[in-house]
C-alpha atoms as a PDB file:
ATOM      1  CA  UNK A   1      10.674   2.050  25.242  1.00  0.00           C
ATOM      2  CA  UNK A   2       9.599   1.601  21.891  1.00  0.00           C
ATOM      3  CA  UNK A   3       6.082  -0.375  21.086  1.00  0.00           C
ATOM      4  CA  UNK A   4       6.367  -2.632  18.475  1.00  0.00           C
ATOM      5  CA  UNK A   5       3.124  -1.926  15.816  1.00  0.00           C
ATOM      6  CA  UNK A   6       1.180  -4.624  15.279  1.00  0.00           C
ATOM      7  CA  UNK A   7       0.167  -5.881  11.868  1.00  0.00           C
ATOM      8  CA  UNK A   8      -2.909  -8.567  10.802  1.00  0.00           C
ATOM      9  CA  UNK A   9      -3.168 -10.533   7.761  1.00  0.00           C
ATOM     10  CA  UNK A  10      -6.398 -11.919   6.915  1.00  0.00           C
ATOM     11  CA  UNK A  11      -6.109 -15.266   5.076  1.00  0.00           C
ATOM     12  CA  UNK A  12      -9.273 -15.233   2.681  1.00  0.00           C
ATOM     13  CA  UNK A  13     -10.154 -18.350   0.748  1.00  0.00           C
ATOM     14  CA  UNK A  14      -7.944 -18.536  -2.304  1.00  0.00           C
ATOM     15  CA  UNK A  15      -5.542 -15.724  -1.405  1.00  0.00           C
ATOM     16  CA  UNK A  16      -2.682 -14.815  -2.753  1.00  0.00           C
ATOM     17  CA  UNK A  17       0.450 -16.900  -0.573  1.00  0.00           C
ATOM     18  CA  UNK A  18       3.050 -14.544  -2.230  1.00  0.00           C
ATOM     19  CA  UNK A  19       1.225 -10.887  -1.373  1.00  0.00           C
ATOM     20  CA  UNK A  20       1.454 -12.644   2.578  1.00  0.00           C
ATOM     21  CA  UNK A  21       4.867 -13.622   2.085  1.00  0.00           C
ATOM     22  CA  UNK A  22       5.802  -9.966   0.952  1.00  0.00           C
ATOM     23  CA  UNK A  23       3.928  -8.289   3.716  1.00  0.00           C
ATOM     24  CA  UNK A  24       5.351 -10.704   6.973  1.00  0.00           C
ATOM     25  CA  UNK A  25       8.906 -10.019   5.083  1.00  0.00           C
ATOM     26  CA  UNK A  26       9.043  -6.499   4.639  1.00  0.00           C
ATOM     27  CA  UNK A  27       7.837  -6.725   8.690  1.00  0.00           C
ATOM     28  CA  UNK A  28      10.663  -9.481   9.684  1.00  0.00           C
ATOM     29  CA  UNK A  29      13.694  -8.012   7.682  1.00  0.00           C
ATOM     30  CA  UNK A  30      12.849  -4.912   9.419  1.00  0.00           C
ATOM     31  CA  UNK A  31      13.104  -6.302  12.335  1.00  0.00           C
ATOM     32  CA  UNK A  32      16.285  -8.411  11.512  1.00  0.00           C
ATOM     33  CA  UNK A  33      18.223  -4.992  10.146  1.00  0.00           C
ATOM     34  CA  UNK A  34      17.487  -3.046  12.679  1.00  0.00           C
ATOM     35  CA  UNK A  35      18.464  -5.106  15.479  1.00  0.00           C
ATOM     36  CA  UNK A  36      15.010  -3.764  17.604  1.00  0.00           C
ATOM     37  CA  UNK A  37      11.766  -5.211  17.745  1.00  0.00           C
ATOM     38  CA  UNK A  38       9.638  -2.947  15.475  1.00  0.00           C
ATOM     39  CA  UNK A  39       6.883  -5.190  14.215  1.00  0.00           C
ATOM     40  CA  UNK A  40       4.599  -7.824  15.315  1.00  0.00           C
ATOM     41  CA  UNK A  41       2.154  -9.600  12.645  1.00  0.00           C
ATOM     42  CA  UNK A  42      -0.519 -12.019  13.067  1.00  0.00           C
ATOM     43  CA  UNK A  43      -2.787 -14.244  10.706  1.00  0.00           C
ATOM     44  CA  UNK A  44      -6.412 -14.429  10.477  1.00  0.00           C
ATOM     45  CA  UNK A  45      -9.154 -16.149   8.514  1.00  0.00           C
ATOM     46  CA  UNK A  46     -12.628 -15.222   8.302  1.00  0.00           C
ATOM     47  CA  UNK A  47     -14.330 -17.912  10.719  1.00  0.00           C
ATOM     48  CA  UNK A  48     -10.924 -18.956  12.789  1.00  0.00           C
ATOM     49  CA  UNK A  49     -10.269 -22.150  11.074  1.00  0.00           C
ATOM     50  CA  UNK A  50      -6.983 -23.063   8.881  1.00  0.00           C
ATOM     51  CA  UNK A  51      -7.493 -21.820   5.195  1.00  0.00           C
ATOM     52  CA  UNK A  52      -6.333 -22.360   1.802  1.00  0.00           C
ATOM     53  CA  UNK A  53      -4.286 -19.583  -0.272  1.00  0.00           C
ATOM     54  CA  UNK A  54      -4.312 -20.574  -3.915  1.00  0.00           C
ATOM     55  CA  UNK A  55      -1.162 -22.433  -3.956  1.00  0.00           C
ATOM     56  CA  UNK A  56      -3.195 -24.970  -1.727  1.00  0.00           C
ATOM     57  CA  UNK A  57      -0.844 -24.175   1.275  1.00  0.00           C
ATOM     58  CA  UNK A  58      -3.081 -24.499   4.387  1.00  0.00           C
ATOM     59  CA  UNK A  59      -2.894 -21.608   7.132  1.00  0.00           C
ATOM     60  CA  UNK A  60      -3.566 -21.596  10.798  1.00  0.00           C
ATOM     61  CA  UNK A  61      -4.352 -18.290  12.112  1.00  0.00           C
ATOM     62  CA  UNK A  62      -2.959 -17.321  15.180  1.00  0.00           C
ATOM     63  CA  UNK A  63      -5.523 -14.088  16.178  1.00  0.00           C
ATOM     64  CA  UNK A  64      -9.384 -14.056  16.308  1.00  0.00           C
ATOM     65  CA  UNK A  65     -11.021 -11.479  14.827  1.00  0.00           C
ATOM     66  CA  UNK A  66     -12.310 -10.316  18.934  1.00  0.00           C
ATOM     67  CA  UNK A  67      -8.630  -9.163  19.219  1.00  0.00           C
ATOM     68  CA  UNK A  68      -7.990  -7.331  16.024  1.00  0.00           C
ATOM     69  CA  UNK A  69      -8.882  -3.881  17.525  1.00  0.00           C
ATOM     70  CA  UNK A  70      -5.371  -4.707  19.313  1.00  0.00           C
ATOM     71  CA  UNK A  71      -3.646  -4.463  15.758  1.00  0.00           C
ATOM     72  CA  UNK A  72      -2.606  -1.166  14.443  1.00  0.00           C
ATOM     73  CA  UNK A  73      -3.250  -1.861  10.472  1.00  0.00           C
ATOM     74  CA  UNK A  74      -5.614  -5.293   9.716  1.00  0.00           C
ATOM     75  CA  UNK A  75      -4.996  -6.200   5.838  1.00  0.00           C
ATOM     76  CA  UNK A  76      -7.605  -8.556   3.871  1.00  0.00           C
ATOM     77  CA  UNK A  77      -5.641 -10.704   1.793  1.00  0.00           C
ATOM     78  CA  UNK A  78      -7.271 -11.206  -1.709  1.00  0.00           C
ATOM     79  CA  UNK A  79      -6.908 -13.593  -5.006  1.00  0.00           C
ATOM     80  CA  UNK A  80      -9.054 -16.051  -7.253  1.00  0.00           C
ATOM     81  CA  UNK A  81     -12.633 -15.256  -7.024  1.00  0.00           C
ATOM     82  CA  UNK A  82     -12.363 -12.551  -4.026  1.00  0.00           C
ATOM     83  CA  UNK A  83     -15.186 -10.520  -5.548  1.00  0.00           C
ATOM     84  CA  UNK A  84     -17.438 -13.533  -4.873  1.00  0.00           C
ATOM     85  CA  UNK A  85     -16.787 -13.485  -1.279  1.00  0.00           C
ATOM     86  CA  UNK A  86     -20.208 -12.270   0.183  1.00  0.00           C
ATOM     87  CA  UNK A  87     -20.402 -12.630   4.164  1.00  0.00           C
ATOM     88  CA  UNK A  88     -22.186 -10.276   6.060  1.00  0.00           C
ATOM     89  CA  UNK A  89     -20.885 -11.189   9.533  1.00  0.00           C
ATOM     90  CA  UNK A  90     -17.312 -10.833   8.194  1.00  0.00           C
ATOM     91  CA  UNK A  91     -18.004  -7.442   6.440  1.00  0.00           C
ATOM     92  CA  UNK A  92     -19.509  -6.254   9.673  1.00  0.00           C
ATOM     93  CA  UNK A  93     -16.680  -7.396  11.779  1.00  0.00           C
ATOM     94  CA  UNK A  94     -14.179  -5.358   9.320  1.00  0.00           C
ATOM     95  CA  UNK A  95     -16.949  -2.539   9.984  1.00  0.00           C
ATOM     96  CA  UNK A  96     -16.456  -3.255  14.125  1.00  0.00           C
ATOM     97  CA  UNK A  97     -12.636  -3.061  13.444  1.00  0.00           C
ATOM     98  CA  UNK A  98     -12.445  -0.119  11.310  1.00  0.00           C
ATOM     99  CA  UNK A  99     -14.559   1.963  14.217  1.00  0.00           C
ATOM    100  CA  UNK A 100     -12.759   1.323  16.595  1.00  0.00           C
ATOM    101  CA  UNK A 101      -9.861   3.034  14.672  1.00  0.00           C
ATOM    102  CA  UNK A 102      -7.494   0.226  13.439  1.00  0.00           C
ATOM    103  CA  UNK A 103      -6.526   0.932  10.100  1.00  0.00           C
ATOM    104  CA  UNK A 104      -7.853  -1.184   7.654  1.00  0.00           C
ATOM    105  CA  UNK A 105      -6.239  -2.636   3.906  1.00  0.00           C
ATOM    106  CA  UNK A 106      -6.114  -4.383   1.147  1.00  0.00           C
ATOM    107  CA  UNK A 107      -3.708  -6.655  -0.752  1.00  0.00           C
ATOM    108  CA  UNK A 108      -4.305  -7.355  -4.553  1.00  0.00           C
ATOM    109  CA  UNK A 109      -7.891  -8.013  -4.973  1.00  0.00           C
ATOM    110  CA  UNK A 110      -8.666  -7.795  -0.785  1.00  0.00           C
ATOM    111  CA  UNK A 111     -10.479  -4.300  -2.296  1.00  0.00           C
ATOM    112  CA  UNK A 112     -13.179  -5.972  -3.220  1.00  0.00           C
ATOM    113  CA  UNK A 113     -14.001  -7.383   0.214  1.00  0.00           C
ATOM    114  CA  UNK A 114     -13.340  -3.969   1.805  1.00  0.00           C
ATOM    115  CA  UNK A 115     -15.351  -1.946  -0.981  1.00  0.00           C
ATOM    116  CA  UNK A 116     -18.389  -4.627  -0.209  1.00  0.00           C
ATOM    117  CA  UNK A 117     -18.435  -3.691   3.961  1.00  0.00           C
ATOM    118  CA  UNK A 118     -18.575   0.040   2.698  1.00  0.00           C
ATOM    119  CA  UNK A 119     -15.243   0.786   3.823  1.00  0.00           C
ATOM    120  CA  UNK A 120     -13.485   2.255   0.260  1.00  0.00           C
ATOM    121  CA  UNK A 121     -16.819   4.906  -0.152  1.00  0.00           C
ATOM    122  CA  UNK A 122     -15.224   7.916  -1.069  1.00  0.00           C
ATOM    123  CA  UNK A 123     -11.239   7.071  -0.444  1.00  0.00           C
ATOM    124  CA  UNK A 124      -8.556   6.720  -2.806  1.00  0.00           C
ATOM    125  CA  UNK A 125      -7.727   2.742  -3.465  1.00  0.00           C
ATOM    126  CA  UNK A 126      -6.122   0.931  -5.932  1.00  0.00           C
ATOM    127  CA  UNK A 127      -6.766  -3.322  -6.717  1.00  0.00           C
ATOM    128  CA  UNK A 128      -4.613  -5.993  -9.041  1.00  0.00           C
ATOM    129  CA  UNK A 129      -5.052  -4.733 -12.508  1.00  0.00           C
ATOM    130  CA  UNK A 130      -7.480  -7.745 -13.704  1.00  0.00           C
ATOM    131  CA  UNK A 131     -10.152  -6.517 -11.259  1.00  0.00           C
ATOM    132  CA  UNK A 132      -9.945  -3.054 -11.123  1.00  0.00           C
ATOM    133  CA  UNK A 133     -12.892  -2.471 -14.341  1.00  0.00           C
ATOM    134  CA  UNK A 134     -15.102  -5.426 -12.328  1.00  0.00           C
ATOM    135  CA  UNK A 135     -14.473  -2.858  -9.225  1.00  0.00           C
ATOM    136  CA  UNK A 136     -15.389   0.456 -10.561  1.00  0.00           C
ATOM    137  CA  UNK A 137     -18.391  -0.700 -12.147  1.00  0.00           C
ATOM    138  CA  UNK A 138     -20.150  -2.537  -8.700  1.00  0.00           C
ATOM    139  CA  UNK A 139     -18.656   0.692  -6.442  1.00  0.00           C
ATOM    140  CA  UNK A 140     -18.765   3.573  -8.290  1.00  0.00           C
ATOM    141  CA  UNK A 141     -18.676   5.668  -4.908  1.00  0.00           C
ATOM    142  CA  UNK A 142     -14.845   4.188  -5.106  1.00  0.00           C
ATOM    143  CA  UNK A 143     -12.067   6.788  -6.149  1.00  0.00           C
ATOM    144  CA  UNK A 144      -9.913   4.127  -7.860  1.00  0.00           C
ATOM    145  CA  UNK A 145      -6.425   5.310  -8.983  1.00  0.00           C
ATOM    146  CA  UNK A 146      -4.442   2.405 -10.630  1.00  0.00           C
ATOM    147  CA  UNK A 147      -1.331   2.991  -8.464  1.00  0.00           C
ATOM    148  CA  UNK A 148       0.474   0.614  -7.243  1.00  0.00           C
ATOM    149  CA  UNK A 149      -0.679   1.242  -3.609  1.00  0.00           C
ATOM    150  CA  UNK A 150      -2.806   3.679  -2.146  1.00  0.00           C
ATOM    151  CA  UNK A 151      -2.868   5.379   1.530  1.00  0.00           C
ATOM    152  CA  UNK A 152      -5.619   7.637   2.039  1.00  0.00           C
ATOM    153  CA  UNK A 153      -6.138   8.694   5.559  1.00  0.00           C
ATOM    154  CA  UNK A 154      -6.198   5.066   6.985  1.00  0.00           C
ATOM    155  CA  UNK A 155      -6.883   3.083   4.412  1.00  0.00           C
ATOM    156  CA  UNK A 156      -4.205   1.255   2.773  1.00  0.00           C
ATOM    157  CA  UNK A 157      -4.762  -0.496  -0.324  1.00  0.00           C
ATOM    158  CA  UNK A 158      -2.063  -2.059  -2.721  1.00  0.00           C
ATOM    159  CA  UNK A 159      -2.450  -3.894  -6.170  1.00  0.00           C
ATOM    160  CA  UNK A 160      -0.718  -7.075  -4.808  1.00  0.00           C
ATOM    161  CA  UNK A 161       2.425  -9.123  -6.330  1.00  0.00           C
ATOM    162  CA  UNK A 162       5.934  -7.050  -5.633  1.00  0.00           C
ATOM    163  CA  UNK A 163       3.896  -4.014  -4.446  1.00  0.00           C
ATOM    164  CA  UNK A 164       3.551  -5.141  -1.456  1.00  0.00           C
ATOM    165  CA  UNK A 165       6.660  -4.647  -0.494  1.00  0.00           C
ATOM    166  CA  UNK A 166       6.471  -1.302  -1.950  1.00  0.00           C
ATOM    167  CA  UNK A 167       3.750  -0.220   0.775  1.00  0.00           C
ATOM    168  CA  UNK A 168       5.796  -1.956   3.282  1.00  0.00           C
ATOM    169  CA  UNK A 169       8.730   0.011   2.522  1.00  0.00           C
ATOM    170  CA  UNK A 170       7.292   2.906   2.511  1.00  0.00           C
ATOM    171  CA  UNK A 171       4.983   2.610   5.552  1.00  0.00           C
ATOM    172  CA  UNK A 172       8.639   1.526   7.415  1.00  0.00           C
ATOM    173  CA  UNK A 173      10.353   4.728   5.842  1.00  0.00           C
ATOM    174  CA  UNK A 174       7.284   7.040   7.893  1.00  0.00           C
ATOM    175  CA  UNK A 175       8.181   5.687  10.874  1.00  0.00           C
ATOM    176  CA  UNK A 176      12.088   4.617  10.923  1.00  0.00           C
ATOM    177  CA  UNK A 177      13.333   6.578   8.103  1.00  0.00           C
ATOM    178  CA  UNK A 178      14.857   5.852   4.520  1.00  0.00           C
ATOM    179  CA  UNK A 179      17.718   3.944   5.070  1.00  0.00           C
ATOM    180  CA  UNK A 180      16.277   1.604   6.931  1.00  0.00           C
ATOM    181  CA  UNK A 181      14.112   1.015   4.155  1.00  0.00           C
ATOM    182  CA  UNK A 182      16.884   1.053   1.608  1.00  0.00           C
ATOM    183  CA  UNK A 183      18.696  -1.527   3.546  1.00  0.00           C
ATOM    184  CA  UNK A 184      15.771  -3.906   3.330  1.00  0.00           C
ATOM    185  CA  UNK A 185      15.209  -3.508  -0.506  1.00  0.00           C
ATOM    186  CA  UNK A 186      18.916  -4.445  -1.293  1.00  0.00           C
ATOM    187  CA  UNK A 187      18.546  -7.343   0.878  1.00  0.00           C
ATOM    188  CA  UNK A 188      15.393  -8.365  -0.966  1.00  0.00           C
ATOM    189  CA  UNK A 189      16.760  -7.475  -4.143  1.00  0.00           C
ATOM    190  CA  UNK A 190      14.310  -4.906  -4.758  1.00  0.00           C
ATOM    191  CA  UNK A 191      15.027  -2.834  -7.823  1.00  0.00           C
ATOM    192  CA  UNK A 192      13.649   0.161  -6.448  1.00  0.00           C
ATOM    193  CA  UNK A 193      11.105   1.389  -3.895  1.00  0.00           C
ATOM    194  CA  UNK A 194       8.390   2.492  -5.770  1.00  0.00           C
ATOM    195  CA  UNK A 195       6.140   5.114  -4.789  1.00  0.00           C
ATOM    196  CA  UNK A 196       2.251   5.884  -4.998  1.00  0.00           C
ATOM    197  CA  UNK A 197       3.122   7.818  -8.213  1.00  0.00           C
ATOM    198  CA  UNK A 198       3.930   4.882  -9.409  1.00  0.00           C
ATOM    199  CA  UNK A 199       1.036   3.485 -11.919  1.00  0.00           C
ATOM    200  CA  UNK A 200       0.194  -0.436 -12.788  1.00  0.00           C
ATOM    201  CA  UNK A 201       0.804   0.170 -17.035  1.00  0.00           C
ATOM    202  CA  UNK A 202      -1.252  -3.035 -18.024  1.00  0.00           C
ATOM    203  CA  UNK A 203      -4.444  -1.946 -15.822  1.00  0.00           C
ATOM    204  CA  UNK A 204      -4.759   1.443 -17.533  1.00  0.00           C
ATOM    205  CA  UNK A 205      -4.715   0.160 -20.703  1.00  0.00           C
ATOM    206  CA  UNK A 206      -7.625  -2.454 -20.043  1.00  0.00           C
ATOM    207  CA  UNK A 207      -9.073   0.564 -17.933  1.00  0.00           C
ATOM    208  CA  UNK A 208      -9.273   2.834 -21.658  1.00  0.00           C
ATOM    209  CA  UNK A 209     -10.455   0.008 -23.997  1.00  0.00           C
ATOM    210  CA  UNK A 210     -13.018  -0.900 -21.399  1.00  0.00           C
ATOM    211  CA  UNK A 211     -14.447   2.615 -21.499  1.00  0.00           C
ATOM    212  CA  UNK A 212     -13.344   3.675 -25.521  1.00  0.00           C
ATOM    213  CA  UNK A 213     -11.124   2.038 -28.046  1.00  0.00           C
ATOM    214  CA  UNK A 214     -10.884   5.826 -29.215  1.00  0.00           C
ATOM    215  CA  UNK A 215      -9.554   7.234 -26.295  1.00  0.00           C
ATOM    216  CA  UNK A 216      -7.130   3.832 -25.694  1.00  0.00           C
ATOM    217  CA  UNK A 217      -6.080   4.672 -29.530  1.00  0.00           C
ATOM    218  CA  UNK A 218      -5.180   8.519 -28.431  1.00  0.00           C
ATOM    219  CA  UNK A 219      -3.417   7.211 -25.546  1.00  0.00           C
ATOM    220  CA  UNK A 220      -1.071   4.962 -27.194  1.00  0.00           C
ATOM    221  CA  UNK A 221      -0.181   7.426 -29.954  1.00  0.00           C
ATOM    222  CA  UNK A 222       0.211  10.038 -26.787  1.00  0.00           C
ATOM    223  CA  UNK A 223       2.450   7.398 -25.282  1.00  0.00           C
ATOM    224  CA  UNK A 224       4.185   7.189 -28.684  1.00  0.00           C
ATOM    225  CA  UNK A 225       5.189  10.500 -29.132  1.00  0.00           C
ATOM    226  CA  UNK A 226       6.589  11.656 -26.059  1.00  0.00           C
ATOM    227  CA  UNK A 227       9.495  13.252 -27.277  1.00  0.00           C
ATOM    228  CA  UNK A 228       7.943  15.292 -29.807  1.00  0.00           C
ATOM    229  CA  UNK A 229       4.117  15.681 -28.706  1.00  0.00           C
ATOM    230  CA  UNK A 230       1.977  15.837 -31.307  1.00  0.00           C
ATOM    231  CA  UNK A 231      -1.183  18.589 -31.717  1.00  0.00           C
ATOM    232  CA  UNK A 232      -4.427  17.927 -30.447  1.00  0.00           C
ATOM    233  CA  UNK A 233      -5.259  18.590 -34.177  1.00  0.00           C
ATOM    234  CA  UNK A 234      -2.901  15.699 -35.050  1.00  0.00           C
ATOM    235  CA  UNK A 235      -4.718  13.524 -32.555  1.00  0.00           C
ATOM    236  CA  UNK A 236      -8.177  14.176 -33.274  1.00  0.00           C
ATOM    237  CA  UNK A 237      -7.066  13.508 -36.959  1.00  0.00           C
ATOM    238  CA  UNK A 238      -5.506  10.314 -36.589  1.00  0.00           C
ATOM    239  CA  UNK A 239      -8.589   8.447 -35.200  1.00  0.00           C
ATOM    240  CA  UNK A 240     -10.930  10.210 -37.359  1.00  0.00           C
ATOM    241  CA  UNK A 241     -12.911  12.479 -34.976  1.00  0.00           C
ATOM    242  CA  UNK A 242     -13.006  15.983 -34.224  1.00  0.00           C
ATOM    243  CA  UNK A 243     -10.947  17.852 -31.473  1.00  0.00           C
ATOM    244  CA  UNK A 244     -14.400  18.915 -29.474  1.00  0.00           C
ATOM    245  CA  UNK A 245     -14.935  14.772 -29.360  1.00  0.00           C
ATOM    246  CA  UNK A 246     -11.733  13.950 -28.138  1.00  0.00           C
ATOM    247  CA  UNK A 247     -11.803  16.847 -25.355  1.00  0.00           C
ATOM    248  CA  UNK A 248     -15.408  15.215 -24.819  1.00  0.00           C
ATOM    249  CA  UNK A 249     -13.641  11.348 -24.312  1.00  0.00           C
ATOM    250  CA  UNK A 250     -11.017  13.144 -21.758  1.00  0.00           C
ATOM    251  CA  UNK A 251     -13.611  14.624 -19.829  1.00  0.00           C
ATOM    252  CA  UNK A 252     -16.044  12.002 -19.234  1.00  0.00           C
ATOM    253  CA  UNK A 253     -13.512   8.918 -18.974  1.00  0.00           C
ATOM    254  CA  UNK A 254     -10.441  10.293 -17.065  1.00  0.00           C
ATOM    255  CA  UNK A 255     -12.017  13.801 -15.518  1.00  0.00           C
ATOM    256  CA  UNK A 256      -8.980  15.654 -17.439  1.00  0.00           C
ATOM    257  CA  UNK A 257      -7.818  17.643 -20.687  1.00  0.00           C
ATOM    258  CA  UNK A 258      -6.171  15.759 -23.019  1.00  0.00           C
ATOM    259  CA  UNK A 259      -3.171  18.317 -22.748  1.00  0.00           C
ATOM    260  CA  UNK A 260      -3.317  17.720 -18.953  1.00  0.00           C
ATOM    261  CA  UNK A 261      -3.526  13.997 -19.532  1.00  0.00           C
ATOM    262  CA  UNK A 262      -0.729  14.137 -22.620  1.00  0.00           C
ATOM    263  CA  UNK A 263       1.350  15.981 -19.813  1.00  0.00           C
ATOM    264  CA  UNK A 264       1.317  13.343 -17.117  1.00  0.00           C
ATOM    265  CA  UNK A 265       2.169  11.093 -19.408  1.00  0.00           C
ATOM    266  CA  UNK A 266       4.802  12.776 -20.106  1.00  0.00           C
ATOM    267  CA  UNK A 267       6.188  13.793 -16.646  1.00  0.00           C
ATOM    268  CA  UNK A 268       5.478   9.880 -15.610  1.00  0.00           C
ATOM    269  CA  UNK A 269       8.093   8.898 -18.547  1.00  0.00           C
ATOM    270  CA  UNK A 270      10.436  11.687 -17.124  1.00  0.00           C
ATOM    271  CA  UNK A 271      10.218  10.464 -13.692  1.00  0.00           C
ATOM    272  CA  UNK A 272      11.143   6.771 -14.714  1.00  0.00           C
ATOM    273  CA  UNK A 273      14.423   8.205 -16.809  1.00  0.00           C
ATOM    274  CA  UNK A 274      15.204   9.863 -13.539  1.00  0.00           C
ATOM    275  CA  UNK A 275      14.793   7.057 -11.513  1.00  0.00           C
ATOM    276  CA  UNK A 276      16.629   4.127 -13.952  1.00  0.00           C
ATOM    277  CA  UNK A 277      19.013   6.217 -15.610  1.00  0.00           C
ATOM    278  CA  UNK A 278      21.952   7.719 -15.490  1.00  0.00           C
ATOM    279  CA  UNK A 279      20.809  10.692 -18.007  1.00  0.00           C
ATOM    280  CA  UNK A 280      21.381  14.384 -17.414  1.00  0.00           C
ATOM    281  CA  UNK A 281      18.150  16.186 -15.973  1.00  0.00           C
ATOM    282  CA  UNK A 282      18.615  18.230 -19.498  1.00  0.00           C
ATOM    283  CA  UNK A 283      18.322  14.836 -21.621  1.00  0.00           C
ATOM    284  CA  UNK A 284      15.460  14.245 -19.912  1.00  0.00           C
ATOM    285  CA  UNK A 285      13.516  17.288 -20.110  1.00  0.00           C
ATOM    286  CA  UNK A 286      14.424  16.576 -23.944  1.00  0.00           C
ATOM    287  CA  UNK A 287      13.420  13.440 -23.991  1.00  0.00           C
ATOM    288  CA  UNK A 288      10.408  13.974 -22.203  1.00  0.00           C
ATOM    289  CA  UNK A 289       9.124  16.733 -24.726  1.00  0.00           C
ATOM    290  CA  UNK A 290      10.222  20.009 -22.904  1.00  0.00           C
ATOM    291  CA  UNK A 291      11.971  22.789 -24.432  1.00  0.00           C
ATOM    292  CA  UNK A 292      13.339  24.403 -20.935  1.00  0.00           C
ATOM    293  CA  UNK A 293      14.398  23.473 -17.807  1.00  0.00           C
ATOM    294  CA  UNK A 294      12.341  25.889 -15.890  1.00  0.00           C
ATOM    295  CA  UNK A 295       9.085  24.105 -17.567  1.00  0.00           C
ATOM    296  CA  UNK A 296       9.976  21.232 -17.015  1.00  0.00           C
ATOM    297  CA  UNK A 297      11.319  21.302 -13.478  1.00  0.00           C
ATOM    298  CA  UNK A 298       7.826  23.911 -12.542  1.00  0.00           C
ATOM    299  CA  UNK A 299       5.686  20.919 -14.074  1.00  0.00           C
ATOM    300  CA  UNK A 300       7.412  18.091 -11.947  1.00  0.00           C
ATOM    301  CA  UNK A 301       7.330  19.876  -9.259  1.00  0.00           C
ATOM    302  CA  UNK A 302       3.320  20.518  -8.971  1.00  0.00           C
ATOM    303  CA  UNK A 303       3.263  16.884 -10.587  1.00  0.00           C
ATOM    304  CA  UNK A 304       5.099  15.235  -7.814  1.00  0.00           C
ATOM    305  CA  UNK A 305       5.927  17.293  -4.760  1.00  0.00           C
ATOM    306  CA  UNK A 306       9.524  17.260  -5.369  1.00  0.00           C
ATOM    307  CA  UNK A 307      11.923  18.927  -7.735  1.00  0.00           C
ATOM    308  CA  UNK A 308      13.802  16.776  -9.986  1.00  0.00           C
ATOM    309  CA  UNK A 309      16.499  16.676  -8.891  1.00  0.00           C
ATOM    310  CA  UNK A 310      15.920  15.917  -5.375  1.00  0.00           C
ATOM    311  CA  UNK A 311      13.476  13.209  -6.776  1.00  0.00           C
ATOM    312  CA  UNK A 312      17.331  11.287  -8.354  1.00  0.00           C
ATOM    313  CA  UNK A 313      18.771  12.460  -4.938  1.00  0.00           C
ATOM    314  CA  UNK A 314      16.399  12.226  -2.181  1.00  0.00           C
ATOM    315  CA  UNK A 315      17.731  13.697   1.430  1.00  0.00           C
END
């Protein structure tokens, strides 16, 4: 008989109603589609009492935190003026959870609250774009990625808003397979499910001019010539510094070449034409700023995981 996993949702002052909504629907129209009982989900709040999300709504939990070892993933919930949220007893009861071996996430800026009780040291996690510089700077021993959600051995952190559903969906594809999945984004009227891959576009930009308005200005002419990439020479040029300083700016702000970076770019824009269009793998490739197929597929491939082609027709 199957055993229905058990999800928790801590309500934190001023959290964000619609990242809730997302997660208990993913959970319920799983439940609904399938016909079985394959999810429970309860509510918390930090001190057991009703709290207010943002929109003012007022929620009663219905779990203390003594029985959230019972839960198979516990998610902090975040919004306005998370990172301000500094209680000891809470961060050590996250701590208590975490040890016992419930996993432990975040939704939209619930990071912060997990990165505080020194559970994000040296994982992969991701955060709503508007917090993520705020984040890197007060936990540098955080690997932050700017994806849309992150899983990295059990922690599960998401950037909030629509991507929620996205690490719903794909946490419900693990364990009851794809078209299960698929079902519930059509009924949601989910464009898509997006992936980890999958990066939040206005966060890296405030990411680069946080860091250099030279490398956010070789960016965006990267990002502009994607079709027909343009020489490091070219680059260096345009902003009025030498190549050995723009290799420099690469290294020390995003740990990669600028060809390596200029790539990714590239294979990102590639994947999205794959995903939302109906063009030909070889008007891609084109598109994308490859001059063969074999390239091109050999690059996606150590990009991604996945060919191209089985990335437009997954099994």
């Amino acid at each position: 008989m199957h055993t229905p996993k058990k999800f928790g949702f801590v309500v934190t002052p001023k959290s964000s109603m619609h990242c809730l909504v997302c997660g208990i629907d993913a959970l319920r129209i799983a439940n609904r589609m399938s016909g079985r009982h394959l999810y429970d989900w309860n509510i918390l709040t930090i001190d057991g009492k009703s709290e207010r999300c943002s929109s003012g709504i007022e929620i009663l939990p219905d779990l203390l935190f003594e029985q959230a070892t019972d839960l198979d993933i516990l998610f902090v919930m975040g919004g306005i003026e998370t990172d301000k949220i500094e209680d000891e007893h809470f961060f050590a009861e996250l701590r208590r959870v975490a040890h016992h071996g419930t996993g432990i996430g975040s939704l939209s800026t619930g990071a912060f609250i997990l990165a505080a009780a020194g559970l994000l040291n040296n994982y992969r996690c991701t955060i709503h774009w508007e917090g993520a510089i705020s984040l890197q700077e007060r936990y540098p021993q955080v690997n932050f990625t700017g994806s849309l959600f992150e899983i990295d051995r059990n922690r599960y952190t998401c950037a909030g808003g629509t991507a929620v559903f996205d690490l719903m969906l794909h946490l419900i594809t693990e364990e009851h397979g794809p078209k299960l999945a698929q079902d519930i984004c059509l009924q949601i009227m989910h464009d898509r499910i997006r992936t980890h891959h999958d990066k939040q576009q206005a966060g890296r930009k405030l990411q680069l001019a946080a860091k250099s308005q030279k490398l956010l200005s070789i960016v965006e002419i990267m990002e502009q010539n994607i079709e027909d990439p343009i020489s490091p020479e070219e680059l260096a040029e345009t902003v009025g510094i030498s190549i050995r300083q723009v290799e420099r700016l690469f290294r020390q702000h995003t740990d990669k070449s600028p060809a390596r970076y200029y790539m990714e770019l590239r294979l990102e824009h590639a994947r999205l034409l794959l995903l939302q269009t109906s063009m030909s793998i070889t008007e891609i490739f084109i598109a994308s700023g490859f001059t063969t197929h074999s390239h091109f597929a050999k690059s996606y491939r150590e990009q991604y995981g996945i060919s191209p082609s089985r990335e437009r027709k997954p099994e």
